[in-house]
Protein backbone atom coordinates (compact mmCIF):
# COMPACT_ATOMS: atom_id res chain seq x y z
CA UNK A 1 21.85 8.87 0.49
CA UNK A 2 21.11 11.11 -2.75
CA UNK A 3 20.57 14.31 -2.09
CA UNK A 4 17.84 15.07 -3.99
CA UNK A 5 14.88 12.72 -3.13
CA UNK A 6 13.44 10.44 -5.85
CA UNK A 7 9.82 9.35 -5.75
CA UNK A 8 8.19 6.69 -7.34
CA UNK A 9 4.34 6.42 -8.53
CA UNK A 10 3.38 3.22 -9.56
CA UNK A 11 0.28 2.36 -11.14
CA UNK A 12 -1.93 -0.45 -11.89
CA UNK A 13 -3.74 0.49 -15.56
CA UNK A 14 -6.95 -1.01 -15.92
CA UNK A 15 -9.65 0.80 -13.29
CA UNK A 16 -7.09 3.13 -12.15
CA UNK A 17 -6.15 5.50 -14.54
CA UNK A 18 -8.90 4.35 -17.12
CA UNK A 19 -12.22 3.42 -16.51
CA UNK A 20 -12.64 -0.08 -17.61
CA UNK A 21 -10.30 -3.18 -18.60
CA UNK A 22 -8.27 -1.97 -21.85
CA UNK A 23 -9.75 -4.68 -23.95
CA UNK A 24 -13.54 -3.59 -23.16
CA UNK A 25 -13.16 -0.34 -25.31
CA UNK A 26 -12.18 -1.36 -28.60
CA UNK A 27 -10.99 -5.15 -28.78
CA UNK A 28 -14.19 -7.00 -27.60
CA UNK A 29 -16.41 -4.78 -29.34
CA UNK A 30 -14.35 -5.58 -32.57
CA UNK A 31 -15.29 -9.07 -31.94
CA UNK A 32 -19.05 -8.01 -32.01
CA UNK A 33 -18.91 -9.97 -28.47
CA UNK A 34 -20.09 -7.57 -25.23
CA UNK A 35 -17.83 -7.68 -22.39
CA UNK A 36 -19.57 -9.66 -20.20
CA UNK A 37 -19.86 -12.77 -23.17
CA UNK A 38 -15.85 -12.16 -23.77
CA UNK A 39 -15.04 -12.40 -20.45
CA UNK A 40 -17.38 -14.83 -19.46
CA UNK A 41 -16.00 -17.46 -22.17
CA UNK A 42 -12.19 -16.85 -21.39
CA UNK A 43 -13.22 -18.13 -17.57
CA UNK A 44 -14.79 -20.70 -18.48
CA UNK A 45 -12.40 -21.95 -21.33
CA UNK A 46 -9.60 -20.93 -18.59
CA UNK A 47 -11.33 -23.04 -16.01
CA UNK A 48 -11.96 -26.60 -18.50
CA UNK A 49 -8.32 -26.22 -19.52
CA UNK A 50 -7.03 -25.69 -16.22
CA UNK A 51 -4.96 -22.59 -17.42
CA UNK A 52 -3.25 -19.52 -15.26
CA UNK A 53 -5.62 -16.60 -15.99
CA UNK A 54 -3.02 -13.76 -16.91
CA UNK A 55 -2.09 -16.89 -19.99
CA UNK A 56 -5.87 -18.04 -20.40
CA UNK A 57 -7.04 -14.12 -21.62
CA UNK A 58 -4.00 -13.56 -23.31
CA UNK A 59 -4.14 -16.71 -25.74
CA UNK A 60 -8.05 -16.44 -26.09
CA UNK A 61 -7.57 -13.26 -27.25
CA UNK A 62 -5.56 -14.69 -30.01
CA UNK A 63 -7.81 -17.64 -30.22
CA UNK A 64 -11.05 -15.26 -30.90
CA UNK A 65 -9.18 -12.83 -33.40
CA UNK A 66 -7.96 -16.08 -35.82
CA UNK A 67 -12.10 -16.86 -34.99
CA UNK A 68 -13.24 -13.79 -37.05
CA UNK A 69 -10.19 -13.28 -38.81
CA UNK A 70 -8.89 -9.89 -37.55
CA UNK A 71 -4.77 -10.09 -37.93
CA UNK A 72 -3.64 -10.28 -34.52
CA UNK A 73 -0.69 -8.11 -34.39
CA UNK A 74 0.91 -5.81 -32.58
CA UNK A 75 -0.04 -2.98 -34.80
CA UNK A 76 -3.67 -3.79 -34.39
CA UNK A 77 -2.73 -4.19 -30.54
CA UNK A 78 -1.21 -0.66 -30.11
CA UNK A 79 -4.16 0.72 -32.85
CA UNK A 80 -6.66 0.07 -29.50
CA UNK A 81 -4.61 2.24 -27.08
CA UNK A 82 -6.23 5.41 -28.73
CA UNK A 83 -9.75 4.36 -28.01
CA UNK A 84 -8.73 4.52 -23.83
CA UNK A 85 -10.64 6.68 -22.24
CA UNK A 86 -9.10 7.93 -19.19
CA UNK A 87 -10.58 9.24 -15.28
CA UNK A 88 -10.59 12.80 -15.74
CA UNK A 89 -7.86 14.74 -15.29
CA UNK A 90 -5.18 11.56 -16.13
CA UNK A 91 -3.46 13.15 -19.31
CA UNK A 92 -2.59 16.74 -17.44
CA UNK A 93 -2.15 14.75 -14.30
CA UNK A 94 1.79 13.92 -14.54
CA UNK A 95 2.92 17.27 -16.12
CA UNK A 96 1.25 18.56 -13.02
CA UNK A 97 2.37 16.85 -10.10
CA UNK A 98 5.99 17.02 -11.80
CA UNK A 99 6.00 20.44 -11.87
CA UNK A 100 4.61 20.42 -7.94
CA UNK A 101 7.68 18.10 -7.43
CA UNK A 102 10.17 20.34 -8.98
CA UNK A 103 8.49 23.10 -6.89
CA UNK A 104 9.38 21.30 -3.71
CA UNK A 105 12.57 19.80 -4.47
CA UNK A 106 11.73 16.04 -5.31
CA UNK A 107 12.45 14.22 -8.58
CA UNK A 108 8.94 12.30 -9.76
CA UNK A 109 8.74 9.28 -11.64
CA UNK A 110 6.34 7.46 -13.05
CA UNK A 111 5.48 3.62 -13.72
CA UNK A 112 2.79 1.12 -14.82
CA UNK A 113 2.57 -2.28 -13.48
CA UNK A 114 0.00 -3.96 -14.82
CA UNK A 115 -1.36 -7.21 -15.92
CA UNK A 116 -2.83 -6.11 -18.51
CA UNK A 117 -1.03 -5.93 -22.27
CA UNK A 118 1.68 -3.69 -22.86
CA UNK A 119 1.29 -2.72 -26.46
CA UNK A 120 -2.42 -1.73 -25.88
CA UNK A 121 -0.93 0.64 -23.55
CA UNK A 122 1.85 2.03 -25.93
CA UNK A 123 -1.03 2.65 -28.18
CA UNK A 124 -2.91 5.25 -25.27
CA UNK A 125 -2.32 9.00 -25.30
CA UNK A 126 -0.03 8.80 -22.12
CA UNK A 127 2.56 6.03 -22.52
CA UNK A 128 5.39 8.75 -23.13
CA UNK A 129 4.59 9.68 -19.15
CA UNK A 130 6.31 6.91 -17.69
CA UNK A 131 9.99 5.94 -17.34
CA UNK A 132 8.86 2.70 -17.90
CA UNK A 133 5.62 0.30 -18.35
CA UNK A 134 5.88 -3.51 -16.72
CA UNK A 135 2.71 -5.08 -18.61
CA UNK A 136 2.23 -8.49 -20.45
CA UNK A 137 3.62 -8.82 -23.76
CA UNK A 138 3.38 -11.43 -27.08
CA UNK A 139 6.51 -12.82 -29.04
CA UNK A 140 5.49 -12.03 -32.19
CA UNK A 141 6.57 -13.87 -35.71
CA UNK A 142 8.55 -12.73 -39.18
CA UNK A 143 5.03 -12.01 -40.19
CA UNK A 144 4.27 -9.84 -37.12
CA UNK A 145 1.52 -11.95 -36.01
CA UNK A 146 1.48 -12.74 -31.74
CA UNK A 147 2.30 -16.57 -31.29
CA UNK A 148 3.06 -16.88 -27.97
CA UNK A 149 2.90 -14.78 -24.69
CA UNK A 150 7.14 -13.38 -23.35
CA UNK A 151 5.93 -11.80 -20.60
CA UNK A 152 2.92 -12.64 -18.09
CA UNK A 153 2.31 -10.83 -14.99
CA UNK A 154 0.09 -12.01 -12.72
CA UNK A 155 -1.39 -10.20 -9.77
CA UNK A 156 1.11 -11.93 -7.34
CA UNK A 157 3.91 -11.21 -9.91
CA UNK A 158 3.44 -7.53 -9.43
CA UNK A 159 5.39 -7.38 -6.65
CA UNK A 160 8.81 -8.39 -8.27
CA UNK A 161 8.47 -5.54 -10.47
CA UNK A 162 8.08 -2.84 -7.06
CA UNK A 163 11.82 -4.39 -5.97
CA UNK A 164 13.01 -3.73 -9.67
CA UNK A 165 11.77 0.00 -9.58
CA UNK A 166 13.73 0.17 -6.15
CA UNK A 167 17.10 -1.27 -7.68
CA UNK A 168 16.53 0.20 -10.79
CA UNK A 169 16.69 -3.29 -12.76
CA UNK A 170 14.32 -2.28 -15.56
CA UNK A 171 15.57 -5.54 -17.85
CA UNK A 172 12.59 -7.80 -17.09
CA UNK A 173 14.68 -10.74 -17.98
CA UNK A 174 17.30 -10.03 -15.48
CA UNK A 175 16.50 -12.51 -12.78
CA UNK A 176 19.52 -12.48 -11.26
CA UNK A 177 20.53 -8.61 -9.97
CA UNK A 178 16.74 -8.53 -9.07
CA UNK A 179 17.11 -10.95 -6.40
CA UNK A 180 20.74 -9.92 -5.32
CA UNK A 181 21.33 -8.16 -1.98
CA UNK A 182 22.07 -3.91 -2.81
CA UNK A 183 22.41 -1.57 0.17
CA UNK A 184 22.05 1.63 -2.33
CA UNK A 185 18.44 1.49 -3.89
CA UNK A 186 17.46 4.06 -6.48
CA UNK A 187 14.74 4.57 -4.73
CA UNK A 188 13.91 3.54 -0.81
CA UNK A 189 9.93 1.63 -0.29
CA UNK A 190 9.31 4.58 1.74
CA UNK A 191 9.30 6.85 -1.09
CA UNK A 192 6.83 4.66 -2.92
CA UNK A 193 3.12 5.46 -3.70
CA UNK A 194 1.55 2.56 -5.02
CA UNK A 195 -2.44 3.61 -6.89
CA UNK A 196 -4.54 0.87 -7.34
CA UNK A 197 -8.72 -0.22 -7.66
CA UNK A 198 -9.05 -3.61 -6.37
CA UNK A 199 -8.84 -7.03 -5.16
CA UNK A 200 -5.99 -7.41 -8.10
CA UNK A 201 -3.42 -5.20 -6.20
CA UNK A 202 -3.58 -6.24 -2.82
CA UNK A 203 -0.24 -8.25 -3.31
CA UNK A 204 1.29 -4.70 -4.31
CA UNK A 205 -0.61 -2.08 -1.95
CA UNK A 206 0.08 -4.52 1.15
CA UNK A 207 3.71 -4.97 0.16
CA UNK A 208 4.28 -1.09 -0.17
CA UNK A 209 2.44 -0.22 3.14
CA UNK A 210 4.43 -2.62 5.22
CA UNK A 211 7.78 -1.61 3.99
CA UNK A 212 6.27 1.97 4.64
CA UNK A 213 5.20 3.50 1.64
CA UNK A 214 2.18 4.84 0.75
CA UNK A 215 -0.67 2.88 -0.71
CA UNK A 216 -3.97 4.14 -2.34
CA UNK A 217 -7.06 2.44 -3.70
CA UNK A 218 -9.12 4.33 -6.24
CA UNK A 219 -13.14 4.06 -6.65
CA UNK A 220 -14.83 5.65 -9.60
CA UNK A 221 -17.09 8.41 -8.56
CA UNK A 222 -20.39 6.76 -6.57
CA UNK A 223 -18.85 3.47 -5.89
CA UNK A 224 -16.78 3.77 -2.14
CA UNK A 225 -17.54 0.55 -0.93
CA UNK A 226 -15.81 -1.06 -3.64
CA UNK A 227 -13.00 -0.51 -1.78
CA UNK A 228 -13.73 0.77 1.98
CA UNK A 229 -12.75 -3.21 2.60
CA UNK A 230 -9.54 -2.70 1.90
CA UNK A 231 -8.84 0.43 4.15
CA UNK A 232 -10.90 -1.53 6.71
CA UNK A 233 -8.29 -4.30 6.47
CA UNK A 234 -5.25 -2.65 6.92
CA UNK A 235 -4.40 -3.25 3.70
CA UNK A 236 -4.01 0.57 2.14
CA UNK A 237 -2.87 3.85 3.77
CA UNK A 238 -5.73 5.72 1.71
CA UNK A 239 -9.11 5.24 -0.15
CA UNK A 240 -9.51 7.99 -2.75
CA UNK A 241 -12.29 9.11 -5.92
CA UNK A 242 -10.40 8.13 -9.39
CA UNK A 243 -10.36 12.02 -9.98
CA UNK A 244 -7.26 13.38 -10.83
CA UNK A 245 -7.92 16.88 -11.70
CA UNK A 246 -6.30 19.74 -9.91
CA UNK A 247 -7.71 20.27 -6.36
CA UNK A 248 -9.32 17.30 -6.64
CA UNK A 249 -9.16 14.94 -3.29
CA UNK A 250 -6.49 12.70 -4.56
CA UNK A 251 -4.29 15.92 -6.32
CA UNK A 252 -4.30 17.44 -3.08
CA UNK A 253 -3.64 13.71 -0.76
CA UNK A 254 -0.54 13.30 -3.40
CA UNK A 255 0.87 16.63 -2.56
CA UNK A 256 0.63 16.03 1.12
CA UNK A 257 2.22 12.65 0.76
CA UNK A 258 5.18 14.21 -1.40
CA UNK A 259 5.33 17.04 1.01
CA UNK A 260 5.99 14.47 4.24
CA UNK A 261 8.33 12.09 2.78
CA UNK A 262 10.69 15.10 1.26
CA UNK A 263 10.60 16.05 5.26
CA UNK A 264 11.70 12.95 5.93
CA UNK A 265 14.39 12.91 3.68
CA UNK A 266 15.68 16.19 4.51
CA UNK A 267 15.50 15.20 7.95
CA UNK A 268 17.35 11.87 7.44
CA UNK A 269 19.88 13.70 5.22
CA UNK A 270 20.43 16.17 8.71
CA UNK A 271 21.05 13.34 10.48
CA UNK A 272 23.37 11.26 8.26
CA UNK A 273 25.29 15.06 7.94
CA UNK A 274 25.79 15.53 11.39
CA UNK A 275 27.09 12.16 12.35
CA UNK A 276 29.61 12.54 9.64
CA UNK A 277 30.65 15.97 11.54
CA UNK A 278 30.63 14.25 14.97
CA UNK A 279 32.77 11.08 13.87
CA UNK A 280 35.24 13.63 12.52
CA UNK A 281 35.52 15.57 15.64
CA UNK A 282 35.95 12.31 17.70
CA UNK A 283 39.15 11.27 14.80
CA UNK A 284 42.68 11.48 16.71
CA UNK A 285 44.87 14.41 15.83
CA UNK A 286 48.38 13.54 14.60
C-alpha cells in the first residue's frame, strides 16, 4: 500500500462542470441551427440509419459543417472550447481542493470521462487541470480536416476508462493490460469520487458506489428532481447543487469525503504495519 493516499475525481463534462452540452455554445449556433433543431435532426438521421448515437452526432457534425461549408478541423474544434461557460466556481475549483488535499495529506487528481469531444474540451479554460481527459476524438487528414471518428465513448463505455484510472493504463489503445489481472492499483475504487448529472452516467456512478467509492449527481441550481431518482434508486452516494465555489454544499461534501477515506487509509496502513510487526515476532530465532 502507498503511503501517501491518492484520490481520484472523475468527471463527466457536459452538465457537470458546464452548463449545457459543449456543442450548444458555439458549434450549433455557428450553424445558424438552435439546439433543439440540431439535436433533433441527428436523432432522427441516427434513428433512419440505424447508427450508435456517440457515432451518429459525431459524423453529423461533420455532415452539417461540409453543409454550410465551415472547415471542420480540429483547430475550429478546439477554437469552441473558449466559448464554455462553466458552473460557478469550476476554474478556482481544482487549485482549491488540491491545496485542501495537500493540507490533509492526500495526493488529488483529476480526470474527464466524457462522451463528449475531446478537442472541444482542450479548447476550454481548464483542460491543463486534469492528468488526463478520456473524450471522443476524430482521425483527422494531411489537410487537417476530421474524416473519421478514433475514439467513441459511449455511456456504457465509460466504465472501462474508471478501471484504466485505477491501473493507471492511460494508452486508450491498450486493450490488453486494461483487462489483465494487477493486485497493485494506482489507485483503489474506494478512493474514487465519480461527479456526474444524469441518466448518461449511471453505468459509471453505479459501478463506483458498488466497488465503494463515492458517487455524486449534480443538478443546476432549481432543478433537484432531475436527479432525486437516482439517490432514490440506490444508484449514487450523494445528490448535490452544480456549485462549486468555496463553502458551497458540494466544496464542503468533497472535503468530508477526502477527510474519511484518508482515515481509512491511515487506518488500513496501521493495520497492514502492525501485522508486519506481529509476523516478525512470531519468526524463529536461529
Amino acid at each position: 500500500m502507498r503511503k501517501k493516499l491518492t484520490i481520484a475525481f472523475m468527471y463527466d463534462f457536459d452538465k457537470t462542470l458546464c452548463d449545457q452540452d459543449m456543442q450548444d455554445y458555439a458549434f450549433i449556433p455557428n450553424l445558424n441551427m438552435t439546439s433543439e433543431e440540431f439535436w433533433g435532426e441527428t436523432e432522427a438521421f441516427r434513428k433512419k440509419n440505424y447508427m450508435e448515437g456517440i457515432l451518429g452526432y459525431m459524423y453529423y457534425m461533420m455532415y452539417k459543417c461540409r453543409e454550410k461549408n465551415i472547415p471542420f478541423t480540429q483547430e475550429y474544434l478546439r477554437s469552441l472550447g473558449k466559448n464554455i461557460n462553466f458552473y460557478k466556481g469550476v476554474q478556482n475549483w481544482f487549485k482549491r481542493i488540491n491545496q485542501y488535499g495537500e493540507s490533509i495529506g492526500v495526493n488529488i487528481e483529476h480526470y474527464v470521462i466524457s462522451s463528449g469531444l475531446k478537442d472541444i474540451i482542450d479548447g476550454s479554460a481548464i483542460k491543463d487541470e486534469f492528468k488526463k481527459i478520456f473524450a471522443c476524438q476524430y482521425y483527422f487528414d494531411e489537410n487537417g480536416q476530421a474524416v473519421w471518428p478514433k475514439i467513441a465513448i459511449n455511456y456504457t463505455q465509460k466504465t472501462q476508462y474508471i478501471f484504466r484510472i485505477s491501473k493507471g493504463i492511460f494508452d486508450e489503445t491498450d486493450n490488453k493490460k486494461v483487462n489483465e489481472k494487477m493486485t497493485d492499483r494506482r489507485v483503489a475504487y474506494q478512493n474514487m469520487i465519480y461527479f456526474g448529472d444524469g441518466i448518461t452516467d449511471i453505468p459509471c456512478m453505479t459501478f463506483v458506489k458498488k466497488q465503494g467509492g463515492i458517487s455524486i449527481a449534480l443538478y443546476p441550481k432549481g432543478k433537484k428532481n432531475k436527479v432525486t431518482n437516482l439517490l432514490l434508486d440506490n444508484r449514487v452516494n450523494y445528490i448535490c447543487s452544480a456549485d462549486y465555489q468555496e463553502g458551497s454544499d458540494l466544496d464542503s461534501l468533497v472535503k468530508c469525503i477526502m477527510q474519511e477515506m484518508q482515515l481509512s487509509h491511515t487506518l488500513l496502513l496501521k493495520q497492514k504495519q502492525q501485522r508486519t510487526r506481529e509476523s516478525k515476532k512470531a519468526e524463529p530465532k536461529n
